[in-house]
N, C-alpha and C. Protein backbone atom coordinates (compact mmCIF):
# COMPACT_ATOMS: atom_id res chain seq x y z
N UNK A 1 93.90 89.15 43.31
CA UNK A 1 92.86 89.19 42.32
C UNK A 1 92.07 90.49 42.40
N UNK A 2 92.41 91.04 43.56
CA UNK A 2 91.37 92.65 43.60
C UNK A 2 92.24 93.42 42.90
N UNK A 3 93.48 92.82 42.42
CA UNK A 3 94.57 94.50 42.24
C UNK A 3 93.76 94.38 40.56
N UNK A 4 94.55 95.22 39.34
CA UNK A 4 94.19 95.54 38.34
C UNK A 4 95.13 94.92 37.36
N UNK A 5 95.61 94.10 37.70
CA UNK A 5 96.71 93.02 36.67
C UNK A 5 95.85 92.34 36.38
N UNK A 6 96.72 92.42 34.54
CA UNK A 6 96.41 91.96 33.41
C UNK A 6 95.84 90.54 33.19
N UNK A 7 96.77 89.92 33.73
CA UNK A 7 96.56 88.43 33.82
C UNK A 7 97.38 88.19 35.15
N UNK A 8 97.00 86.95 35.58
CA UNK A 8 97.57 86.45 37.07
C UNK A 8 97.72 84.91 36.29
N UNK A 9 99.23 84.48 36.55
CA UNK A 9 99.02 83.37 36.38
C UNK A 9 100.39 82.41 37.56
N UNK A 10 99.96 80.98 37.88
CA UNK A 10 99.98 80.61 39.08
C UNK A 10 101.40 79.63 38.32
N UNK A 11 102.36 79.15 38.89
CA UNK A 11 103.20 78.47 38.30
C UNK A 11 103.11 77.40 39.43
N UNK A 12 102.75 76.22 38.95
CA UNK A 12 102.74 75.27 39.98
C UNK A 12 103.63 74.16 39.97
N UNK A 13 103.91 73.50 40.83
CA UNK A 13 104.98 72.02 40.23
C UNK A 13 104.57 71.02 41.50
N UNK A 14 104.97 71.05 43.04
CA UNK A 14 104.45 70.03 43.98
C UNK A 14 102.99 69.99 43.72
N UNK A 15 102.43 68.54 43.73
CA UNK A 15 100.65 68.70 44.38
C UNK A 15 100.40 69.77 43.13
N UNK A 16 100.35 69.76 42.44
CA UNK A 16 99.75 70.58 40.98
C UNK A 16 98.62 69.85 40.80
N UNK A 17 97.89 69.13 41.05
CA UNK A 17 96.68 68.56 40.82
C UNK A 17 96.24 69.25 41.69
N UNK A 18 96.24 69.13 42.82
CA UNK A 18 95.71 69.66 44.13
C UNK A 18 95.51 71.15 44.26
N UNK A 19 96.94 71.93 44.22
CA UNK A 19 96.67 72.74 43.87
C UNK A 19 95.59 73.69 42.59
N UNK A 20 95.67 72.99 41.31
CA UNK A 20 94.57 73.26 39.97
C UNK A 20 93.36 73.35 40.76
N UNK A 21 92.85 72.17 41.67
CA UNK A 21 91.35 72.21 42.20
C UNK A 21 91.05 73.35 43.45
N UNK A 22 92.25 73.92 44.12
CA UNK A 22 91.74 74.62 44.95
C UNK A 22 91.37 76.15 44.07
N UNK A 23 91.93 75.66 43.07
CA UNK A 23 92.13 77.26 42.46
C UNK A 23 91.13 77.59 41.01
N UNK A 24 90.68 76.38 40.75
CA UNK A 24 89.24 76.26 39.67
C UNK A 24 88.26 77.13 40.02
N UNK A 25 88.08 77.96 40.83
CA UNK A 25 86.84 78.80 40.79
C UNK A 25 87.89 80.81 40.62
N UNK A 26 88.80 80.37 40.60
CA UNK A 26 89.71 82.09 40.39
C UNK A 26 89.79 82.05 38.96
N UNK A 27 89.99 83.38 38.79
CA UNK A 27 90.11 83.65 37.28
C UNK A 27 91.98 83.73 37.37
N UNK A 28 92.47 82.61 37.26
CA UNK A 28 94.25 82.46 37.17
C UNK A 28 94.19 81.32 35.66
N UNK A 29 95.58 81.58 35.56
CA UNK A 29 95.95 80.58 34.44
C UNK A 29 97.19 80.17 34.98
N UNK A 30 96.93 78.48 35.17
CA UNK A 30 97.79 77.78 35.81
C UNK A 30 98.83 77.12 34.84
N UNK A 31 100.15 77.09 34.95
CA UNK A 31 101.06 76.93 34.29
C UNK A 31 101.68 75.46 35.07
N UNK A 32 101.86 74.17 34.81
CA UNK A 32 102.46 73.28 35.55
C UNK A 32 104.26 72.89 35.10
N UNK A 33 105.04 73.24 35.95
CA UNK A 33 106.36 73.38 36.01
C UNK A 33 106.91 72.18 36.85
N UNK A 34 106.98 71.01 36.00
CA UNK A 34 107.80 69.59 36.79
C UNK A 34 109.17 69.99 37.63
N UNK A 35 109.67 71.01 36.60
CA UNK A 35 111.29 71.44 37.22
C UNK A 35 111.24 72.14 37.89
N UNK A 36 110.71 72.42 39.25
CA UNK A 36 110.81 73.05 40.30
C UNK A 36 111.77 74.42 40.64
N UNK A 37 112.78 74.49 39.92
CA UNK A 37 113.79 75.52 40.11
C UNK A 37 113.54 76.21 39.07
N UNK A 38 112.82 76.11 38.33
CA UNK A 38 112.92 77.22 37.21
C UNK A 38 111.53 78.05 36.84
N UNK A 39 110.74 78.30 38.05
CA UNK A 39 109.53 78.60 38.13
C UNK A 39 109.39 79.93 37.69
N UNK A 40 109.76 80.79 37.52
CA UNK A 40 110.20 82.48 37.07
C UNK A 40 110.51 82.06 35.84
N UNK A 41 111.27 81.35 35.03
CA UNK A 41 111.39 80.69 33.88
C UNK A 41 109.82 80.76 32.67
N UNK A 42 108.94 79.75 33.85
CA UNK A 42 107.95 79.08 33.01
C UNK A 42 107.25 79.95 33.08
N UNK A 43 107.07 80.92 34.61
CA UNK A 43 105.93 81.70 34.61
C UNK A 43 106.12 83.08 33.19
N UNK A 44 107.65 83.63 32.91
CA UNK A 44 107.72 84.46 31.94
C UNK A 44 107.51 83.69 30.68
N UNK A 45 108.01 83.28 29.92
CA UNK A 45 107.66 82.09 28.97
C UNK A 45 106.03 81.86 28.81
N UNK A 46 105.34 81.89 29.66
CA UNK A 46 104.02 81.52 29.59
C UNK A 46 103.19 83.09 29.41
N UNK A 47 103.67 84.07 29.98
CA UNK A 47 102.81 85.62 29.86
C UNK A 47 102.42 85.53 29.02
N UNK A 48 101.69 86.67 28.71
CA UNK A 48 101.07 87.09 27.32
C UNK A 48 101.96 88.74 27.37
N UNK A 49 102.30 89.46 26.43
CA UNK A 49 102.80 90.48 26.17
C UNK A 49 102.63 91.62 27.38
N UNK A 50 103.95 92.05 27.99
CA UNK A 50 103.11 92.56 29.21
C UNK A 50 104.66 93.84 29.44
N UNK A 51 104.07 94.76 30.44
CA UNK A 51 104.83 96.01 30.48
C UNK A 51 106.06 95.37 31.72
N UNK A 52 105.44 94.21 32.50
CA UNK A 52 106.54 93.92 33.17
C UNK A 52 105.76 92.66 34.30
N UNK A 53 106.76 92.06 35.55
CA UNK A 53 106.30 90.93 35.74
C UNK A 53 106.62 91.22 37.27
N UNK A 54 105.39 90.64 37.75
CA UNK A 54 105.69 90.58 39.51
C UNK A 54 105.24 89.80 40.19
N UNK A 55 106.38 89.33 40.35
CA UNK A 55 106.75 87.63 41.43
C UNK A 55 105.86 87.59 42.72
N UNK A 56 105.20 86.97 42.79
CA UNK A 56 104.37 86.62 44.49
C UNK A 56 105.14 84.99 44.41
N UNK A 57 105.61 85.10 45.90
CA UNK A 57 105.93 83.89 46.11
C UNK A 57 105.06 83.01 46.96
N UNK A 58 104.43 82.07 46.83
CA UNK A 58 104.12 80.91 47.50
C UNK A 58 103.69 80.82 48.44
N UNK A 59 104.71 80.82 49.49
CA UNK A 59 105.16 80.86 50.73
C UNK A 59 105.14 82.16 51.59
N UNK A 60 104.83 82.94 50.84
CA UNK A 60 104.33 84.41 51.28
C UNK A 60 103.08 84.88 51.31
N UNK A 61 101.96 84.59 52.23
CA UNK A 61 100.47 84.75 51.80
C UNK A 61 100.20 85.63 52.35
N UNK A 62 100.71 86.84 53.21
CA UNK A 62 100.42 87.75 53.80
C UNK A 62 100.59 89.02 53.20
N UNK A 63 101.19 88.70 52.00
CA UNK A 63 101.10 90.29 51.03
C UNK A 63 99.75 90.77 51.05
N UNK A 64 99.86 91.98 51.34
CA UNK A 64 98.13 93.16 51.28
C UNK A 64 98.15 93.36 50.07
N UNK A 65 96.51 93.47 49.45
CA UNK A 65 96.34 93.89 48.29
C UNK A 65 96.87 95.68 48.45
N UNK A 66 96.98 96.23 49.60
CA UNK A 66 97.42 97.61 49.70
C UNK A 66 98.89 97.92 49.03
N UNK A 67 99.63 96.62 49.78
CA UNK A 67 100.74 96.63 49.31
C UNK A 67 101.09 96.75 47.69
N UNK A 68 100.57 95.51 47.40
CA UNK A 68 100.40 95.35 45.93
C UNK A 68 99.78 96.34 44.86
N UNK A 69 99.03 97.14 45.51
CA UNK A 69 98.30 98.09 44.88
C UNK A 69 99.50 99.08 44.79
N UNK A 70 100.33 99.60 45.91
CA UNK A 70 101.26 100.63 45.82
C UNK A 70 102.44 99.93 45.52
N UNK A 71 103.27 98.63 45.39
CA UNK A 71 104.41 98.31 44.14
C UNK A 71 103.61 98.93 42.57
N UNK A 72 102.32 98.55 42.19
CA UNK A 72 102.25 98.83 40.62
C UNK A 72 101.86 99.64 40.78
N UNK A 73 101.81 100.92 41.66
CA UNK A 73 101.44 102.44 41.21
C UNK A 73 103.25 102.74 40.83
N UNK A 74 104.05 102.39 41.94
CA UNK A 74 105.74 103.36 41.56
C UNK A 74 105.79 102.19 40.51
N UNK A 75 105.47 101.21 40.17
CA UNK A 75 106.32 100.81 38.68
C UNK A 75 105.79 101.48 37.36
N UNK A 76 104.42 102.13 38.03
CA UNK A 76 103.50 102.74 36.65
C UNK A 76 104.17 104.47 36.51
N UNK A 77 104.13 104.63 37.86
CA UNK A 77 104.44 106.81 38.07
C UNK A 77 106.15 106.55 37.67
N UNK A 78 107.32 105.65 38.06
CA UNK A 78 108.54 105.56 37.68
C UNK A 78 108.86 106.33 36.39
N UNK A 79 109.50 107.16 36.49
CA UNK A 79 110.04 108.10 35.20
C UNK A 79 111.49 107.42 34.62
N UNK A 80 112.15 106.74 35.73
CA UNK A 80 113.14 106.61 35.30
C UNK A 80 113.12 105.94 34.22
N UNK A 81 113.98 107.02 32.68
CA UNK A 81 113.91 106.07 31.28
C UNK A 81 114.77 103.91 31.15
N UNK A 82 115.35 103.91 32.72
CA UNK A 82 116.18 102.86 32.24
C UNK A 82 114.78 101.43 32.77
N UNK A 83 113.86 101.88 33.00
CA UNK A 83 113.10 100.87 33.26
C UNK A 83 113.60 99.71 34.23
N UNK A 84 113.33 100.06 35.55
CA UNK A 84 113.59 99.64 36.70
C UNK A 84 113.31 98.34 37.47
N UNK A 85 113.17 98.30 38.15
CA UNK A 85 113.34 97.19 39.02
C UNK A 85 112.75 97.71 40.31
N UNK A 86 111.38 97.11 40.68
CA UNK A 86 110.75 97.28 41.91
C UNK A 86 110.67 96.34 42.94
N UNK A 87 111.33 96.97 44.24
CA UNK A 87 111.77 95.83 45.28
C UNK A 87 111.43 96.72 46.68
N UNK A 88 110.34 95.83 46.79
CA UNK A 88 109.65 96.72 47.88
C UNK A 88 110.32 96.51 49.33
N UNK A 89 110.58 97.24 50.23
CA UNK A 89 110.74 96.92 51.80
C UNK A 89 109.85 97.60 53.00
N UNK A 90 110.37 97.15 53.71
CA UNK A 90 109.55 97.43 55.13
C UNK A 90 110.53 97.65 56.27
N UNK A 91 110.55 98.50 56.82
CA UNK A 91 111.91 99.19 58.07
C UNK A 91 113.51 99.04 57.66
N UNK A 92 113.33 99.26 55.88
CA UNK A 92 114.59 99.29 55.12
C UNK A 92 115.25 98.15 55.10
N UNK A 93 114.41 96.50 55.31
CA UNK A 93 114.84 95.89 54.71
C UNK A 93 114.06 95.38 53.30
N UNK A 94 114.84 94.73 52.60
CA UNK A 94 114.35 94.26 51.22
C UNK A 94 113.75 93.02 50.84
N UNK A 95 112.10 92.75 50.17
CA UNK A 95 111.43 91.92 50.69
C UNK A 95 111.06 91.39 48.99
N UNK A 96 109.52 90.73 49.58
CA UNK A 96 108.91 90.25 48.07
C UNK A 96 107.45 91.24 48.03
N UNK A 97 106.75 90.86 46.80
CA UNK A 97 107.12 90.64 46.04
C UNK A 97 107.61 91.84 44.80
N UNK A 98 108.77 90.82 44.12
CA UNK A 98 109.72 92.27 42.91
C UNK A 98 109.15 92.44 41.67
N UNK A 99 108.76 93.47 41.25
CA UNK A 99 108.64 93.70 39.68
C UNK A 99 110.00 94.05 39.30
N UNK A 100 109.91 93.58 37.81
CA UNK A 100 110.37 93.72 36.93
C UNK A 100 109.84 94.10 35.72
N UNK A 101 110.55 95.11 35.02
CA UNK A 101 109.87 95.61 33.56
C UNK A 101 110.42 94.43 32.23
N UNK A 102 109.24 94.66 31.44
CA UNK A 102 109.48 93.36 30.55
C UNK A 102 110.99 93.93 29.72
N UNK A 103 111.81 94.64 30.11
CA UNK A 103 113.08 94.36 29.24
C UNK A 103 114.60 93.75 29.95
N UNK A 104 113.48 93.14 31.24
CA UNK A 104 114.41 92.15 31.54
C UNK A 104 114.26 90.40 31.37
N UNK A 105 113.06 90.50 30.17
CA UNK A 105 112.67 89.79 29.80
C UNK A 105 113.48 88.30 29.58
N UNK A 106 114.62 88.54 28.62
CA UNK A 106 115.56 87.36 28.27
C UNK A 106 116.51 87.02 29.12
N UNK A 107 116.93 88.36 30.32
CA UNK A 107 117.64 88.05 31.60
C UNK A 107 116.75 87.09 32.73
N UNK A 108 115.98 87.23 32.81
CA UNK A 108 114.80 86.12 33.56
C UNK A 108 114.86 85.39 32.43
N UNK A 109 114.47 84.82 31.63
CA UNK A 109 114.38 83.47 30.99
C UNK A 109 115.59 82.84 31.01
N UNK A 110 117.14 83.62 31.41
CA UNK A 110 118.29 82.82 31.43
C UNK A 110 118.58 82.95 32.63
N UNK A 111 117.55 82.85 33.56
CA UNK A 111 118.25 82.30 34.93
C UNK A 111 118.15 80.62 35.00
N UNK A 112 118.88 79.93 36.08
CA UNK A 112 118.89 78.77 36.35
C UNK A 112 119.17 78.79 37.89
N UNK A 113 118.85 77.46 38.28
CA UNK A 113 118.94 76.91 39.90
C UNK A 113 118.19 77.59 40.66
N UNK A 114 118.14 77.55 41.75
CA UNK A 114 116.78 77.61 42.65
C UNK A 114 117.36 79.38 43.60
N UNK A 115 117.69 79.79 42.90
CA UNK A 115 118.18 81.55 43.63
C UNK A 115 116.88 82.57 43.57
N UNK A 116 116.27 81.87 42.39
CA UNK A 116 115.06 83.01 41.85
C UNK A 116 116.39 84.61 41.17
N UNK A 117 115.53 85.07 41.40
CA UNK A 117 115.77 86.35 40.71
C UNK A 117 117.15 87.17 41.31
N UNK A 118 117.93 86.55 42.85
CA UNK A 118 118.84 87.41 42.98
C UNK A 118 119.91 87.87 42.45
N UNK A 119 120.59 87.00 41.47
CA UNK A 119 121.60 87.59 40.87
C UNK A 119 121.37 88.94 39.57
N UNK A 120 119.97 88.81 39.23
CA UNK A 120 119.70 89.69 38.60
C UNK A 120 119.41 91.09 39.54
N UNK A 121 118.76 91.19 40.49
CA UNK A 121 119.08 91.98 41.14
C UNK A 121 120.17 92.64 41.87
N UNK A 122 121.64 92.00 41.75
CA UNK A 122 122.38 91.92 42.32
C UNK A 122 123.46 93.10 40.88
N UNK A 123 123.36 91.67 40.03
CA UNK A 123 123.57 92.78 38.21
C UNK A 123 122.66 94.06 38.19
N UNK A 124 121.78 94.04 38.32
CA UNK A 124 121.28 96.13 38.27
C UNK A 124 120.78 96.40 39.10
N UNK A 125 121.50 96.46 40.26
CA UNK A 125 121.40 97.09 41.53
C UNK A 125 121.32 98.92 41.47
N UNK A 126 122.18 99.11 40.30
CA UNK A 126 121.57 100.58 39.87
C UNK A 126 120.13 100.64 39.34
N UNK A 127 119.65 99.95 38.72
CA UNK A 127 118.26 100.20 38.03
C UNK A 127 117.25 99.80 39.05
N UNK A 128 117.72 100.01 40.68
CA UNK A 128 116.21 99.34 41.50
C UNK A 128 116.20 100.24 41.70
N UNK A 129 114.19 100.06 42.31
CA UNK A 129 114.30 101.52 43.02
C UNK A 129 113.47 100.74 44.01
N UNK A 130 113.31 101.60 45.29
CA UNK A 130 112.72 100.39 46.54
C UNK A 130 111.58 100.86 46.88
N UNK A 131 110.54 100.69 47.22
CA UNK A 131 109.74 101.19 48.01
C UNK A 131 109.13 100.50 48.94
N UNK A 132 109.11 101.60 49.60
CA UNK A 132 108.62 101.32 51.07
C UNK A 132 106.78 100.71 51.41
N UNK A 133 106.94 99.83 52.09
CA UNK A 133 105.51 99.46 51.97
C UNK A 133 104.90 99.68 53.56
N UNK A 134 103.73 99.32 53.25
CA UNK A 134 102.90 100.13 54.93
C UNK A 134 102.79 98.81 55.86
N UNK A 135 103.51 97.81 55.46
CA UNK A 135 103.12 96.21 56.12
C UNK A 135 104.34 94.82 55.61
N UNK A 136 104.45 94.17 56.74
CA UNK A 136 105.35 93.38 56.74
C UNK A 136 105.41 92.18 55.70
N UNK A 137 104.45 92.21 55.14
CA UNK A 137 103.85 90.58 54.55
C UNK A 137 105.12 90.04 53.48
N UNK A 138 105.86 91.05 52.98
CA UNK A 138 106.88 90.36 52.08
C UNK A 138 108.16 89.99 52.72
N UNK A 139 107.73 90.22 53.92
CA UNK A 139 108.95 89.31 54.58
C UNK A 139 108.53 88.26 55.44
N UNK A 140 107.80 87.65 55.82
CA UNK A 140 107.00 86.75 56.60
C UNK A 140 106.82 85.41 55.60
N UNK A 141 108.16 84.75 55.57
CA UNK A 141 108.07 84.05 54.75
C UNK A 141 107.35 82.01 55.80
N UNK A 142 106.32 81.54 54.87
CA UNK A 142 105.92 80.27 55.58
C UNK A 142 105.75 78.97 54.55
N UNK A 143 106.87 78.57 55.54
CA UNK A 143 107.15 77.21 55.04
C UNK A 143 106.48 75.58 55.38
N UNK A 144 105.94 75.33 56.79
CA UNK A 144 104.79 74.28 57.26
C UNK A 144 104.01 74.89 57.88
N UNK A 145 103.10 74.15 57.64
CA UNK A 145 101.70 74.39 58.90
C UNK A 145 102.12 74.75 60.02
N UNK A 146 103.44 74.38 60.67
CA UNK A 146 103.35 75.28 62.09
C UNK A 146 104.18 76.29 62.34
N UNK A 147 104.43 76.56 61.01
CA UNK A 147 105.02 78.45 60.97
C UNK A 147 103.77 79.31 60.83
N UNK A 148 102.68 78.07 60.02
CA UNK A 148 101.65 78.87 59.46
C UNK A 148 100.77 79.27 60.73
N UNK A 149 100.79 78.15 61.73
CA UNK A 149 99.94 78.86 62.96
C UNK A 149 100.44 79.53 63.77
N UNK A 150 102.00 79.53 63.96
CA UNK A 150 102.05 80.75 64.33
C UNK A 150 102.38 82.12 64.32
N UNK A 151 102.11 81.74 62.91
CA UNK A 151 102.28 83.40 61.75
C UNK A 151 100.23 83.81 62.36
N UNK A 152 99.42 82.71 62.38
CA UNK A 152 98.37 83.36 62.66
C UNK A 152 97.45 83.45 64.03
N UNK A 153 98.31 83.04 64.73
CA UNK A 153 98.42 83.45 66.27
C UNK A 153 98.56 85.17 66.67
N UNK A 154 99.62 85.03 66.02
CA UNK A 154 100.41 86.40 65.78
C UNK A 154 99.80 87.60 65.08
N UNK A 155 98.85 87.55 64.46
CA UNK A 155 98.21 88.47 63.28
C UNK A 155 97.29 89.30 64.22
């Protein structure tokens, strides 16, 4: 919420009640998605007109607003005319979270099953470009409470 995006909006489906109330005092627009696998689906479908879209996952709460601040500077300074694909890493491996420019618009709305976005990345593997980030958080992925404590043991 500190970065400078347009709109933030939250795609929810487990505990979506629960979730709505923790999140009633942020300026988000919550989207509720019963079908669980098609969350990149609802969340594009639901935008409002936009230069392109970048996935935070869930389960990843350790992304820096630093980080995030420097994915949408190279998707903004990017010259390349084929309109790219931003996939940030950290000690050259490849992490979250990915932008995408909105003219992969109808290729995200025709994904299906629970892969998220890799096969599209996989199809224009020429059009990524990677960057390097100053911190691990898009790979520190947490799944229960006791990954979560000792992801923050660890911090």
């Amino acid at each position: 919420m500190a970065s400078s995006l347009a709109e933030i909006l939250v795609v929810t489906g487990h505990q979506h009640q629960t979730i709505r109330a923790v999140l009633a005092p942020y300026p988000v627009r919550i989207v509720h998605n019963p079908h669980f696998s098609t969350s990149i689906k609802a969340g594009v479908m639901a935008t409002l007109p936009c230069a392109g879209y970048l996935f935070f996952l869930g389960d990843m709460p350790l992304i820096s607003n630093l980080s995030s601040k420097q994915l949408c500077q190279v998707f903004i300074c990017c010259k390349d005319p084929a309109k790219p694909i931003i996939v940030p890493t950290w000690e050259g491996k490849k992490g979250n979270p990915v932008i995408f420019s909105q003219i992969y618009h109808n290729d995200l709305l025709a994904l299906s099953g629970n892969q998220g976005a890799r096969s599209l990345l996989q199809q224009y593997v020429t059009k990524t470009v990677m960057a390097p980030l100053p911190d691990p958080g898009g790979h520190i992925d947490i799944d229960t409470p006791q990954r979560y404590q000792k992801v923050q043991k660890n911090i």
